[in-house]
PDB file of N, CA and C in Angstrom:
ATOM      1  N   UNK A   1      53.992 144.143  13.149  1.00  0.00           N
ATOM      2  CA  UNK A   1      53.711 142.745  12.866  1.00  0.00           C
ATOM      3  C   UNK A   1      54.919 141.913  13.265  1.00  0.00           C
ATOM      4  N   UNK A   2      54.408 141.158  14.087  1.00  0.00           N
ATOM      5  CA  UNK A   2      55.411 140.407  14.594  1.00  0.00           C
ATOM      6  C   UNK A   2      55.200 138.402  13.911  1.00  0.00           C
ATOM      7  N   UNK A   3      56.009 137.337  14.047  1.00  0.00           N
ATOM      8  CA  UNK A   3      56.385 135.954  13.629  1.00  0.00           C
ATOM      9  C   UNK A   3      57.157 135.481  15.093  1.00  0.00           C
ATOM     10  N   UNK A   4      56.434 134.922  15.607  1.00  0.00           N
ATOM     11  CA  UNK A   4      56.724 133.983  16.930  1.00  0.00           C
ATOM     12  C   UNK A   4      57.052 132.777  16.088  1.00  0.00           C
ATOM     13  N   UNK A   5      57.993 131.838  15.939  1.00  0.00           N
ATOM     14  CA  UNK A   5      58.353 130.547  15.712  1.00  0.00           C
ATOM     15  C   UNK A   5      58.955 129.554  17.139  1.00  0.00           C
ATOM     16  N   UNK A   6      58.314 128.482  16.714  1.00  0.00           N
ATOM     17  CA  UNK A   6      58.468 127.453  18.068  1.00  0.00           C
ATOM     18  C   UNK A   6      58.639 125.755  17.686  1.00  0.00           C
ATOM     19  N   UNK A   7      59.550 125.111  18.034  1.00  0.00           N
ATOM     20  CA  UNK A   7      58.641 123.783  17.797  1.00  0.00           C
ATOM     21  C   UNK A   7      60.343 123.158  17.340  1.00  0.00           C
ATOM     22  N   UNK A   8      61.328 123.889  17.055  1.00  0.00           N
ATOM     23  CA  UNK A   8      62.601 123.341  16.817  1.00  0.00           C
ATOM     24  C   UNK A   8      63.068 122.271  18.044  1.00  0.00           C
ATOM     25  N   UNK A   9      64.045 121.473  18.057  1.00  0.00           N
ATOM     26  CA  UNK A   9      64.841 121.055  18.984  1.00  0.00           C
ATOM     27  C   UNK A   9      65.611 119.619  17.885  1.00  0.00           C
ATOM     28  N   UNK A  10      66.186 119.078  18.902  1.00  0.00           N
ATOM     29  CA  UNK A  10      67.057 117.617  18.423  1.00  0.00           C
ATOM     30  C   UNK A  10      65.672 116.084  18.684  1.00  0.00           C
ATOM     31  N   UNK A  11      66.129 115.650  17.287  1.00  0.00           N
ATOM     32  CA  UNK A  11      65.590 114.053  17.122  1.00  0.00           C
ATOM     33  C   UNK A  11      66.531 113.567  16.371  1.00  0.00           C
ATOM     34  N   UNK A  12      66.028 112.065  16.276  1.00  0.00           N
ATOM     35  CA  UNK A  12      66.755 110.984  15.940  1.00  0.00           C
ATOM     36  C   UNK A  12      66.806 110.972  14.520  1.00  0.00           C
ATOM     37  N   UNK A  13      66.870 110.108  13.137  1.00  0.00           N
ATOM     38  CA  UNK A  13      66.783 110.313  12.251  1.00  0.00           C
ATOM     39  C   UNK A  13      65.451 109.300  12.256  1.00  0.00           C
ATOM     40  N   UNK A  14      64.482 109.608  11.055  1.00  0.00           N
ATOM     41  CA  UNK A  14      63.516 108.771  11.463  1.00  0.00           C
ATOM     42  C   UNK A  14      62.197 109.535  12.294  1.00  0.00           C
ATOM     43  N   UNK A  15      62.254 110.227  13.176  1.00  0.00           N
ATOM     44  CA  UNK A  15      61.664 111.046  14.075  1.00  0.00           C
ATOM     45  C   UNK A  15      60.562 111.961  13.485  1.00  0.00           C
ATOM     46  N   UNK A  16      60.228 112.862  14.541  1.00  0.00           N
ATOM     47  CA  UNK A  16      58.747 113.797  13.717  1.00  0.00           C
ATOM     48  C   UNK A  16      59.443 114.949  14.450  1.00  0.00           C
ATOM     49  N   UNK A  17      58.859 116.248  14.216  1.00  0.00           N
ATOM     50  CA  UNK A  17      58.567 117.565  15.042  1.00  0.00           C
ATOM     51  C   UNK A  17      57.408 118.413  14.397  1.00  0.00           C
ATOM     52  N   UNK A  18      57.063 118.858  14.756  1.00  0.00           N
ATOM     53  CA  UNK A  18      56.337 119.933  14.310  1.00  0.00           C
ATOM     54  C   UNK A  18      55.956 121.422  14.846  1.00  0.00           C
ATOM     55  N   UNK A  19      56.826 122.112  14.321  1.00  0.00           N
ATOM     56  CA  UNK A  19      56.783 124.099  13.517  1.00  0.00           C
ATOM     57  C   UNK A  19      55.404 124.545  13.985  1.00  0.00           C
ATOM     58  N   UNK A  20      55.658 125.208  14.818  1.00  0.00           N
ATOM     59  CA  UNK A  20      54.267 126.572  14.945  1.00  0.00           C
ATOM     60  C   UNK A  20      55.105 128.151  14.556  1.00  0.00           C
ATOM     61  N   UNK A  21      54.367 128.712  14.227  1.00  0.00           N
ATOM     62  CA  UNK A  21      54.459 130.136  13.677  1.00  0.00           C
ATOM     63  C   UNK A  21      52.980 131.085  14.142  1.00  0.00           C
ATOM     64  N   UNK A  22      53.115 131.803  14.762  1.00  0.00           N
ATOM     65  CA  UNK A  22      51.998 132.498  14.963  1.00  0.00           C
ATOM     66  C   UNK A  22      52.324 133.918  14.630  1.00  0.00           C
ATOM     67  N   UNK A  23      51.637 134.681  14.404  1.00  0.00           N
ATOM     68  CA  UNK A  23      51.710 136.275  13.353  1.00  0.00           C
ATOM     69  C   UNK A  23      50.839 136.928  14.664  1.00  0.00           C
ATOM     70  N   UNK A  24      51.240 138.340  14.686  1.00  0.00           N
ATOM     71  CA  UNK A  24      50.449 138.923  15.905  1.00  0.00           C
ATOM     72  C   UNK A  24      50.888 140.151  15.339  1.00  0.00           C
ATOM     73  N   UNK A  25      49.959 141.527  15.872  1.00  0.00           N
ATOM     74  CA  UNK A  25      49.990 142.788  15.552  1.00  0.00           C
ATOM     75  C   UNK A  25      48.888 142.966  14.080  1.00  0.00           C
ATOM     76  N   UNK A  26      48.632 144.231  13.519  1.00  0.00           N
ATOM     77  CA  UNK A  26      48.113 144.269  12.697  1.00  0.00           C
ATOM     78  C   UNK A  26      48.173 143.852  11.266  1.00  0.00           C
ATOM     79  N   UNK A  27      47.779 142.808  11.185  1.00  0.00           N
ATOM     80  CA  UNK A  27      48.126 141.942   9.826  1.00  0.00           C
ATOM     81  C   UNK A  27      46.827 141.251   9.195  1.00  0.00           C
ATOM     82  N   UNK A  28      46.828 142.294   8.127  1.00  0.00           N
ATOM     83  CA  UNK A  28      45.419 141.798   7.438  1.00  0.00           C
ATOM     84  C   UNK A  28      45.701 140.560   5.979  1.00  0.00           C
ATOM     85  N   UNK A  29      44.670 140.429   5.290  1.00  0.00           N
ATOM     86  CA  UNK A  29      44.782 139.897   4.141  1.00  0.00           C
ATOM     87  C   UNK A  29      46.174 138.591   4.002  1.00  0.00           C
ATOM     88  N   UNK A  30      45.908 137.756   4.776  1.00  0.00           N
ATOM     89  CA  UNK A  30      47.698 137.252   4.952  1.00  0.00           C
ATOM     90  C   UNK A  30      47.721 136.628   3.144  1.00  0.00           C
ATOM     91  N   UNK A  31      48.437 136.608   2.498  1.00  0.00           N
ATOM     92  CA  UNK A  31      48.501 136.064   0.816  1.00  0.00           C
ATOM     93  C   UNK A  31      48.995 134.257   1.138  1.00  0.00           C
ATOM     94  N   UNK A  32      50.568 134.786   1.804  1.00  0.00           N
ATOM     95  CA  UNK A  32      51.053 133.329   1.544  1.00  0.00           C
ATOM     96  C   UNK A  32      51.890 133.281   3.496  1.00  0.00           C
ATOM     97  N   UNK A  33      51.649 131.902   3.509  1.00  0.00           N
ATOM     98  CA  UNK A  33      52.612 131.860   4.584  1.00  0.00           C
ATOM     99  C   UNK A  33      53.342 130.369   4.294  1.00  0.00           C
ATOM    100  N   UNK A  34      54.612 130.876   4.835  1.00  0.00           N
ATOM    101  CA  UNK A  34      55.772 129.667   4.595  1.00  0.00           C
ATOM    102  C   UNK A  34      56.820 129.392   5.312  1.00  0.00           C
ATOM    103  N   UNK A  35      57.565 128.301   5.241  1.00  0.00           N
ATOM    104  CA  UNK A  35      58.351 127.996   5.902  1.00  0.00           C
ATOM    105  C   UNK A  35      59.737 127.821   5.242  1.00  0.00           C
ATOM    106  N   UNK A  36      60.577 128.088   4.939  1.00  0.00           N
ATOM    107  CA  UNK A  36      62.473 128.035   4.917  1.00  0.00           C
ATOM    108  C   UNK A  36      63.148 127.890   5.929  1.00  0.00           C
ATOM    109  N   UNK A  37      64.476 127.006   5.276  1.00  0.00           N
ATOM    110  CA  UNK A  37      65.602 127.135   6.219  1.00  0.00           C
ATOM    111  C   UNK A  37      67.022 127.292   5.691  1.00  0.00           C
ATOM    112  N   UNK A  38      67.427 127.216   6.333  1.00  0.00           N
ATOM    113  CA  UNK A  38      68.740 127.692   6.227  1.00  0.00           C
ATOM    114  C   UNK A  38      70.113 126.902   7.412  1.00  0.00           C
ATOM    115  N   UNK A  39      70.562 125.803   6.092  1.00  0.00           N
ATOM    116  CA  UNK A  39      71.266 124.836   7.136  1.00  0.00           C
ATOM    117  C   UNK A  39      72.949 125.718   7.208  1.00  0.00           C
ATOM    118  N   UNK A  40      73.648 125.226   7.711  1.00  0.00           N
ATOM    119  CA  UNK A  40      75.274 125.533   8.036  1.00  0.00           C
ATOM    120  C   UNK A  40      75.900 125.960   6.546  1.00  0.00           C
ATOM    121  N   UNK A  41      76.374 126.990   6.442  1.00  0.00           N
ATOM    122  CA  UNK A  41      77.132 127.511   5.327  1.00  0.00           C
ATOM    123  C   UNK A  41      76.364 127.513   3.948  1.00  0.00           C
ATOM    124  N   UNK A  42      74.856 127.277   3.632  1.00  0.00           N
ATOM    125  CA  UNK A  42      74.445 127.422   2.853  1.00  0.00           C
ATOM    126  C   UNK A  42      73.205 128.338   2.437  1.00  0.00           C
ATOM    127  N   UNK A  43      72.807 128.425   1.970  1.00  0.00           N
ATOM    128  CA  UNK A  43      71.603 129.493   1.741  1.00  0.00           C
ATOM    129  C   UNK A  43      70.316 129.391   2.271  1.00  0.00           C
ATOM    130  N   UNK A  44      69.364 130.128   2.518  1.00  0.00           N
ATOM    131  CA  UNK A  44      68.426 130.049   3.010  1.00  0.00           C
ATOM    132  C   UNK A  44      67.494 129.537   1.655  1.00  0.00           C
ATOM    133  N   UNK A  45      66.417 128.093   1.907  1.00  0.00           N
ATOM    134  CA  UNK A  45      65.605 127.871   0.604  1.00  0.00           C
ATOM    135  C   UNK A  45      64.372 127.890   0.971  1.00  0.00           C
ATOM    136  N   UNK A  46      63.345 127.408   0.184  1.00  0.00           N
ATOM    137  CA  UNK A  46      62.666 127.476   0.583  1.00  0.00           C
ATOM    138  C   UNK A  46      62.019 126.157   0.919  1.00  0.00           C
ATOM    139  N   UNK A  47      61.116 125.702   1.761  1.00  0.00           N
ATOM    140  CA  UNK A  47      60.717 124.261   2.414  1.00  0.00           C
ATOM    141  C   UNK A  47      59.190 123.995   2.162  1.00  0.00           C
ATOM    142  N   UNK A  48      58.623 125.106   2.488  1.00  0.00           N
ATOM    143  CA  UNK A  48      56.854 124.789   2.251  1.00  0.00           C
ATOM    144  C   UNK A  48      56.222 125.871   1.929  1.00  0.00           C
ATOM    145  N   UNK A  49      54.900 126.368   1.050  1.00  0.00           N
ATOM    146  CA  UNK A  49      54.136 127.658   1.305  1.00  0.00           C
ATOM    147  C   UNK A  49      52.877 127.008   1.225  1.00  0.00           C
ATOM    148  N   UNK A  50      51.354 127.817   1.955  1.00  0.00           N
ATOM    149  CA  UNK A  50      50.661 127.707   1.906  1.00  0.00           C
ATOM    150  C   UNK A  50      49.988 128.678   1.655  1.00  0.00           C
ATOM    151  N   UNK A  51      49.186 129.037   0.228  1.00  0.00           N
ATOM    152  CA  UNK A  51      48.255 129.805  -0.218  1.00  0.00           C
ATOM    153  C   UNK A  51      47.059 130.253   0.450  1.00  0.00           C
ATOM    154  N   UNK A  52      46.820 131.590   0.508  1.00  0.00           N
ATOM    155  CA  UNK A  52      45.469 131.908   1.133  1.00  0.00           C
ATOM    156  C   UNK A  52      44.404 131.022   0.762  1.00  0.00           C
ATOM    157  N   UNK A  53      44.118 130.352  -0.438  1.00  0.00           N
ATOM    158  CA  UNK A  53      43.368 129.526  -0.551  1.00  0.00           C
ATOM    159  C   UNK A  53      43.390 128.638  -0.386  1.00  0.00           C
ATOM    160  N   UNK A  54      44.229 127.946  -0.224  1.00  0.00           N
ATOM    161  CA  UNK A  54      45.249 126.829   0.786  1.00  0.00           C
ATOM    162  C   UNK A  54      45.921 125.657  -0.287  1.00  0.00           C
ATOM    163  N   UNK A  55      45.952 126.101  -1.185  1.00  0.00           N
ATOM    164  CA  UNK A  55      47.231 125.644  -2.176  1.00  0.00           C
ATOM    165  C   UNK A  55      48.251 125.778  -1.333  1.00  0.00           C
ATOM    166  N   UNK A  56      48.764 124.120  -1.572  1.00  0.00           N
ATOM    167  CA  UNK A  56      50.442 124.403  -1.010  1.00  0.00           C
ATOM    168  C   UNK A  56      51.491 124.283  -2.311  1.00  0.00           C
ATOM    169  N   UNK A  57      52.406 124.163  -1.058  1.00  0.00           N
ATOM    170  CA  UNK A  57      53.718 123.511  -2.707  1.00  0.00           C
ATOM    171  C   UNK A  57      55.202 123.490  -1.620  1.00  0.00           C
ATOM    172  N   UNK A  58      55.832 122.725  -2.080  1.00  0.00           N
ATOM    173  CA  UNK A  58      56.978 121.895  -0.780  1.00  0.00           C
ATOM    174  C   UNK A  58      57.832 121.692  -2.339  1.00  0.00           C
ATOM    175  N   UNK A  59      59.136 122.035  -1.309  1.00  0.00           N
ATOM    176  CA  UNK A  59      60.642 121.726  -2.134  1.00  0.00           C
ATOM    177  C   UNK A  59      60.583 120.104  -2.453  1.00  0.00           C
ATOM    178  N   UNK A  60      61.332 119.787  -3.185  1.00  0.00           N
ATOM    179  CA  UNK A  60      61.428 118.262  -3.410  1.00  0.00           C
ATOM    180  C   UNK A  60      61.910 117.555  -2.509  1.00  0.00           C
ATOM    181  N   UNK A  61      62.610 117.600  -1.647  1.00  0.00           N
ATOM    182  CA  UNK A  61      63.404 117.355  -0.817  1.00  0.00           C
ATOM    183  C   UNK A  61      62.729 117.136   0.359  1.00  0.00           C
ATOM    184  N   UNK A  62      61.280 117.460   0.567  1.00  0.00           N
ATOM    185  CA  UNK A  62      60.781 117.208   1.513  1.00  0.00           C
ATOM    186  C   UNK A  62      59.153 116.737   1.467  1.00  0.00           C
ATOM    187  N   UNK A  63      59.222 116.856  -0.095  1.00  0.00           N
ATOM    188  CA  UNK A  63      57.614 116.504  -0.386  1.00  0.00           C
ATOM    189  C   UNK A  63      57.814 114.722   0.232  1.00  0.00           C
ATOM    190  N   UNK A  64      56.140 114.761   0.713  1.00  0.00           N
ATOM    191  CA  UNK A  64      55.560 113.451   1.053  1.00  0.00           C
ATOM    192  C   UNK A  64      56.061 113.363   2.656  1.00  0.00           C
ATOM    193  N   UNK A  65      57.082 114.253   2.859  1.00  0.00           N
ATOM    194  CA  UNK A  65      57.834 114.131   4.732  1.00  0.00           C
ATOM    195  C   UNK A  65      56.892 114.900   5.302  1.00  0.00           C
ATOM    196  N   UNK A  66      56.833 116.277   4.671  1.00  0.00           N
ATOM    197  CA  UNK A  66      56.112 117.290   5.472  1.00  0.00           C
ATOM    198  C   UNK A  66      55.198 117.736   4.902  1.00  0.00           C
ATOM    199  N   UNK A  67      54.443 118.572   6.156  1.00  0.00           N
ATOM    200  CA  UNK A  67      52.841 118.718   5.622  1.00  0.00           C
ATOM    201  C   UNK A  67      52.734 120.236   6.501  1.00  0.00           C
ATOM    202  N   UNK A  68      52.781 121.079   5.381  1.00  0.00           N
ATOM    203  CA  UNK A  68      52.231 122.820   5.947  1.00  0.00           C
ATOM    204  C   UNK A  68      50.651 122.571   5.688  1.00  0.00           C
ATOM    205  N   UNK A  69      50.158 123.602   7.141  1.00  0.00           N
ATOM    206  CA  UNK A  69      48.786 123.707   7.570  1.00  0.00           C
ATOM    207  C   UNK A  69      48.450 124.988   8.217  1.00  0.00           C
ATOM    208  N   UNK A  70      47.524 125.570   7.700  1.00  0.00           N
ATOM    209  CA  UNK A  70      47.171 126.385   8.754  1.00  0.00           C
ATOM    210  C   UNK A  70      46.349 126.230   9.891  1.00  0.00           C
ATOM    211  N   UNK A  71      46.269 127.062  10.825  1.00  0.00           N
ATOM    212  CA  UNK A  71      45.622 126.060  12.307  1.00  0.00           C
ATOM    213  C   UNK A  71      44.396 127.296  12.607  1.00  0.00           C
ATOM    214  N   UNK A  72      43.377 126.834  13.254  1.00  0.00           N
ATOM    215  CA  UNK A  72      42.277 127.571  13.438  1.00  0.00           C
ATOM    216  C   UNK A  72      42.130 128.567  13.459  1.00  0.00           C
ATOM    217  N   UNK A  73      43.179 129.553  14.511  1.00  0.00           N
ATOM    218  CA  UNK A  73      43.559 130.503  14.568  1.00  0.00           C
ATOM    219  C   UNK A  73      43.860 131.041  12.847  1.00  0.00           C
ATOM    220  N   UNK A  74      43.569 131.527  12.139  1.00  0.00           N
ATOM    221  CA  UNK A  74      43.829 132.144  10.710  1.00  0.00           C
ATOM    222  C   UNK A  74      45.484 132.550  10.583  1.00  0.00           C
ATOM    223  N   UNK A  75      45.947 133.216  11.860  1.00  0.00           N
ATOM    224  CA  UNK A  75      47.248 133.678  11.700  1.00  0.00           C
ATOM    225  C   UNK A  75      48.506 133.159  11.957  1.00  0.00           C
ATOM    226  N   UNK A  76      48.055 131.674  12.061  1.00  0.00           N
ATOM    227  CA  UNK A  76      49.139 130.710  12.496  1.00  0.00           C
ATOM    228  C   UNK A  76      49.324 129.673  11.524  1.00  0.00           C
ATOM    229  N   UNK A  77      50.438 128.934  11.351  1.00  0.00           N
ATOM    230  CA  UNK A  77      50.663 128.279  10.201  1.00  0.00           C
ATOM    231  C   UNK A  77      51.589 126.901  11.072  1.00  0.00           C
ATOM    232  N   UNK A  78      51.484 125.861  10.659  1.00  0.00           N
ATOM    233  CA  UNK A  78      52.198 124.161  10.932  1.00  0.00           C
ATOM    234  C   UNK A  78      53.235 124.309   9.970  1.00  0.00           C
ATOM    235  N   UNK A  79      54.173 123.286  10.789  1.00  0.00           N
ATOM    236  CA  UNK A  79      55.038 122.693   9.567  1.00  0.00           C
ATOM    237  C   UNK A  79      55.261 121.263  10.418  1.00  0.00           C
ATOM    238  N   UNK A  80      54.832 120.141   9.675  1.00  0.00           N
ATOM    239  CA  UNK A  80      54.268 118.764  10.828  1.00  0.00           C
ATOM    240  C   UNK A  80      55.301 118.255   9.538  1.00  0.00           C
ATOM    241  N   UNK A  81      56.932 117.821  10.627  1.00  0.00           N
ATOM    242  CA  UNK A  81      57.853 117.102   9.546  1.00  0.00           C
ATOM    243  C   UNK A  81      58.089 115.968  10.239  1.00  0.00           C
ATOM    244  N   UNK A  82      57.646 114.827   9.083  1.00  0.00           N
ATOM    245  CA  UNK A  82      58.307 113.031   9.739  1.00  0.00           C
ATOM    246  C   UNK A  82      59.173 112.877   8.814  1.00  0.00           C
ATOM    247  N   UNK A  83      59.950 111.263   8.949  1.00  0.00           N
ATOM    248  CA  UNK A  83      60.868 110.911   8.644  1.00  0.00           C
ATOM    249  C   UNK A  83      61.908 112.222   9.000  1.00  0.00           C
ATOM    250  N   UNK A  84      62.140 112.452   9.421  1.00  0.00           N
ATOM    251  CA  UNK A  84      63.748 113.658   9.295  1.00  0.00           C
ATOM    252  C   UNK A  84      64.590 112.649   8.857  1.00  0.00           C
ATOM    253  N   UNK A  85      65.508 113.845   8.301  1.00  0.00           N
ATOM    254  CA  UNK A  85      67.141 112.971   7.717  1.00  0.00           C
ATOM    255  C   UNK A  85      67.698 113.649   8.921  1.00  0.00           C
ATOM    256  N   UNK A  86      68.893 113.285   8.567  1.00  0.00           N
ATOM    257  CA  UNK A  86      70.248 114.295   8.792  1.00  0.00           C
ATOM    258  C   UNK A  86      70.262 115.468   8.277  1.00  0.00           C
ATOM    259  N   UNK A  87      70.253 115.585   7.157  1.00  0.00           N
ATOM    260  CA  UNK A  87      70.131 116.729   5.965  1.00  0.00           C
ATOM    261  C   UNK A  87      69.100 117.719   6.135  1.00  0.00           C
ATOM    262  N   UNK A  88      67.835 117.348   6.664  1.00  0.00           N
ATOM    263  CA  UNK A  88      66.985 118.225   7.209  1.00  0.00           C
ATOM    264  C   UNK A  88      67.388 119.492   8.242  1.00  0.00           C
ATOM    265  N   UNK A  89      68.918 119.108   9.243  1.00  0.00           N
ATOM    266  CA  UNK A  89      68.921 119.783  10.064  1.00  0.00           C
ATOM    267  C   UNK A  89      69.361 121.362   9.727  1.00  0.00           C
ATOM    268  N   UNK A  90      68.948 122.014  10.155  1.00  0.00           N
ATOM    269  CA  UNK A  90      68.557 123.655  10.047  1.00  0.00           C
ATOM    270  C   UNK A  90      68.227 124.097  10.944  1.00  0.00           C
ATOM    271  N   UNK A  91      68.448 125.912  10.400  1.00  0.00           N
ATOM    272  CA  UNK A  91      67.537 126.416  11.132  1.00  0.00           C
ATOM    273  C   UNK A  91      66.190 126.979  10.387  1.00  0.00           C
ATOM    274  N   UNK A  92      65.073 127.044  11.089  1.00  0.00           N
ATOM    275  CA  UNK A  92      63.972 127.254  10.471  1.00  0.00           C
ATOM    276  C   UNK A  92      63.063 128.627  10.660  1.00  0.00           C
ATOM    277  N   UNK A  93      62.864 128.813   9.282  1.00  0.00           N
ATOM    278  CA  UNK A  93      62.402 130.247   9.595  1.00  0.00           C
ATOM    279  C   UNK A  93      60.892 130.176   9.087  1.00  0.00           C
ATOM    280  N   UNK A  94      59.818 131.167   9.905  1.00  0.00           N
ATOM    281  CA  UNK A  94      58.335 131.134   9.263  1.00  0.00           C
ATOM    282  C   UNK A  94      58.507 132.693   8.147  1.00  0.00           C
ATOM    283  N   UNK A  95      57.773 132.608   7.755  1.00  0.00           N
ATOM    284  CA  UNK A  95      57.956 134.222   6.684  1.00  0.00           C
ATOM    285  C   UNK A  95      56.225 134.179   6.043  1.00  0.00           C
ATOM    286  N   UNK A  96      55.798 135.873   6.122  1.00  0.00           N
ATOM    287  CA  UNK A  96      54.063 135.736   5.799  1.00  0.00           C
ATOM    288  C   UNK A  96      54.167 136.744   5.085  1.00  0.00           C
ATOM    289  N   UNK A  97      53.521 136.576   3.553  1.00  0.00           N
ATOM    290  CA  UNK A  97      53.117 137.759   2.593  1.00  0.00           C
ATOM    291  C   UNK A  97      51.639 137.897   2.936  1.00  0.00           C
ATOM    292  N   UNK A  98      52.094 139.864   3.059  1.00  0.00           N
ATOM    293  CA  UNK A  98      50.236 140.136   3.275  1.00  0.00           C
ATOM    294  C   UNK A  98      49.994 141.531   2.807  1.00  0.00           C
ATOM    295  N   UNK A  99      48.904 141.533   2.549  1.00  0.00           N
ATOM    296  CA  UNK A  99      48.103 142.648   2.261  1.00  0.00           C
ATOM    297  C   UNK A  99      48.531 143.229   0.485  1.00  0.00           C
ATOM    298  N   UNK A 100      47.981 144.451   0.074  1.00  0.00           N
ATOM    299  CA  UNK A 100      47.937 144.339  -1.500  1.00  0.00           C
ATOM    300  C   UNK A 100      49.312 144.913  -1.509  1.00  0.00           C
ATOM    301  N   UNK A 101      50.457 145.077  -0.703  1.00  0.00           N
ATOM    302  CA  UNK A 101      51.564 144.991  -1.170  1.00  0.00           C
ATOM    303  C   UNK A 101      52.527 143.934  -1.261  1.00  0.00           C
ATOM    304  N   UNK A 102      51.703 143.113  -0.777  1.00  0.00           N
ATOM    305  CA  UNK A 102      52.949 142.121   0.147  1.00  0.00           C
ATOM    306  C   UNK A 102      54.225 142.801   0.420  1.00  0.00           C
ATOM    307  N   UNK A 103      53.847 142.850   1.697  1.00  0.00           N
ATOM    308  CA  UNK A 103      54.459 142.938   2.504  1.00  0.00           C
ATOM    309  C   UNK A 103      55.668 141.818   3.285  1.00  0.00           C
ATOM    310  N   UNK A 104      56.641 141.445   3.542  1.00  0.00           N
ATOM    311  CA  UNK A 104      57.138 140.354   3.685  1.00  0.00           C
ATOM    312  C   UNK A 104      57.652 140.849   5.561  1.00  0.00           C
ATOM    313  N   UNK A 105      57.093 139.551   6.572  1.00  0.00           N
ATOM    314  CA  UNK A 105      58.041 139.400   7.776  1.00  0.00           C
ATOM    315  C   UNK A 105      58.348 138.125   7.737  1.00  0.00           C
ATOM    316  N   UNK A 106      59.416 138.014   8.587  1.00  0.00           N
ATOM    317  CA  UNK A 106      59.935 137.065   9.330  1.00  0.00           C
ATOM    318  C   UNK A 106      60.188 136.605  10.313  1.00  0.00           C
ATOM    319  N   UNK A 107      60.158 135.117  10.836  1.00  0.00           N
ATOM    320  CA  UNK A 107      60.556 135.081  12.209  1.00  0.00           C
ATOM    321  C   UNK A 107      61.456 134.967  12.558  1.00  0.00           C
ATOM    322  N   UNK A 108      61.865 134.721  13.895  1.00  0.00           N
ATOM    323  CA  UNK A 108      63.107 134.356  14.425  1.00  0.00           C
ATOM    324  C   UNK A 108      63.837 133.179  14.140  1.00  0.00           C
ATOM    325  N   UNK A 109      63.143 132.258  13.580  1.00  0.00           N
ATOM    326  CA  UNK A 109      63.855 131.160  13.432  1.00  0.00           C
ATOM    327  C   UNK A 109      64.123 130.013  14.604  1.00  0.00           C
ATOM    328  N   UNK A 110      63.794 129.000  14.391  1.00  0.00           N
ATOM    329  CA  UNK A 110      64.239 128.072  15.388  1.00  0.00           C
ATOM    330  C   UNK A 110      65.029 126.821  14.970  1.00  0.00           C
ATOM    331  N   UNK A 111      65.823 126.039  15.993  1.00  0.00           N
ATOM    332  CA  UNK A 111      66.436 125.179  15.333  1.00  0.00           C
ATOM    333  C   UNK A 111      66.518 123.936  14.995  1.00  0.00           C
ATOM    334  N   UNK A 112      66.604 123.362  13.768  1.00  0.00           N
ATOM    335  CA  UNK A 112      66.024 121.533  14.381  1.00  0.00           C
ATOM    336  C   UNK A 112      67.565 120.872  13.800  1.00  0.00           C
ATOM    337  N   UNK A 113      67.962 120.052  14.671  1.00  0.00           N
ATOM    338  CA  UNK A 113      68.768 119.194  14.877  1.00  0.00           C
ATOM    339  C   UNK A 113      68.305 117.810  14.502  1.00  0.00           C
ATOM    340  N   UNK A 114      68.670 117.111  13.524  1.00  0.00           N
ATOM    341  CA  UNK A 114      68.325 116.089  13.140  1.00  0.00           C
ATOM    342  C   UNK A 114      69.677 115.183  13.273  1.00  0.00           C
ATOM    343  N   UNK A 115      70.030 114.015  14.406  1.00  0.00           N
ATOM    344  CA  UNK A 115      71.292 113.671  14.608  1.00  0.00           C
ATOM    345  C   UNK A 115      70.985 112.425  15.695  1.00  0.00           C
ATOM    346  N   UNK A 116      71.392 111.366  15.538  1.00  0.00           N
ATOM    347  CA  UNK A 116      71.761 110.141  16.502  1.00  0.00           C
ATOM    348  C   UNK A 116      72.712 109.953  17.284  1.00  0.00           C
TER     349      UNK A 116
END
């Protein structure tokens, strides 16, 4: 089971981007899929999850900016972020719990630069 992540780069403050994550290989039952990051010298947190039933739930810090979605494809997941700060900038990681162990992967991470 593999986590393709895409969709990082540099904007302005003010700006949009939006996070694709796609899951590939044998991956059944997905539980939760989500998004974290992890800016310069600090910890990795967490940013968005979206429930198999499609309950979400977003850090404070970004509720009302961003909006996790899953996309037609079942095994792919959004992360559609406006307003960026500064503070937003990171790097961003997708991560998918699945099956009756949960199981946890991750992706590679991509990077968003939020800077004028």
């Amino acid at each position: 089971v593999q986590l393709q992540a895409s969709g990082g780069g540099l904007v302005q403050p003010g700006g949009s981007l939006r996070l694709s994550c796609a899951a590939s290989g044998s991956i059944f039952s997905i539980n939760v899929m989500g998004w974290y990051r992890q800016a310069p010298g600090k910890q990795r947190e967490s940013v968005a999850r979206i429930i198999s039933g499609g309950d979400t739930n977003y850090s404070d810090s970004v509720k009302g900016r961003f909006t996790i979605y899953r996309g037609n494809a079942e095994n792919t997941v959004y992360l559609q972020m406006n307003s960026l700060k500064p503070e937003d900038t990171a790097v961003y990681y997708c991560n998918v719990l699945y099956g009756r162990t949960w199981s946890s992967v991750w992706g590679q991470g991509t990077l968003v630069t939020v800077s004028s």
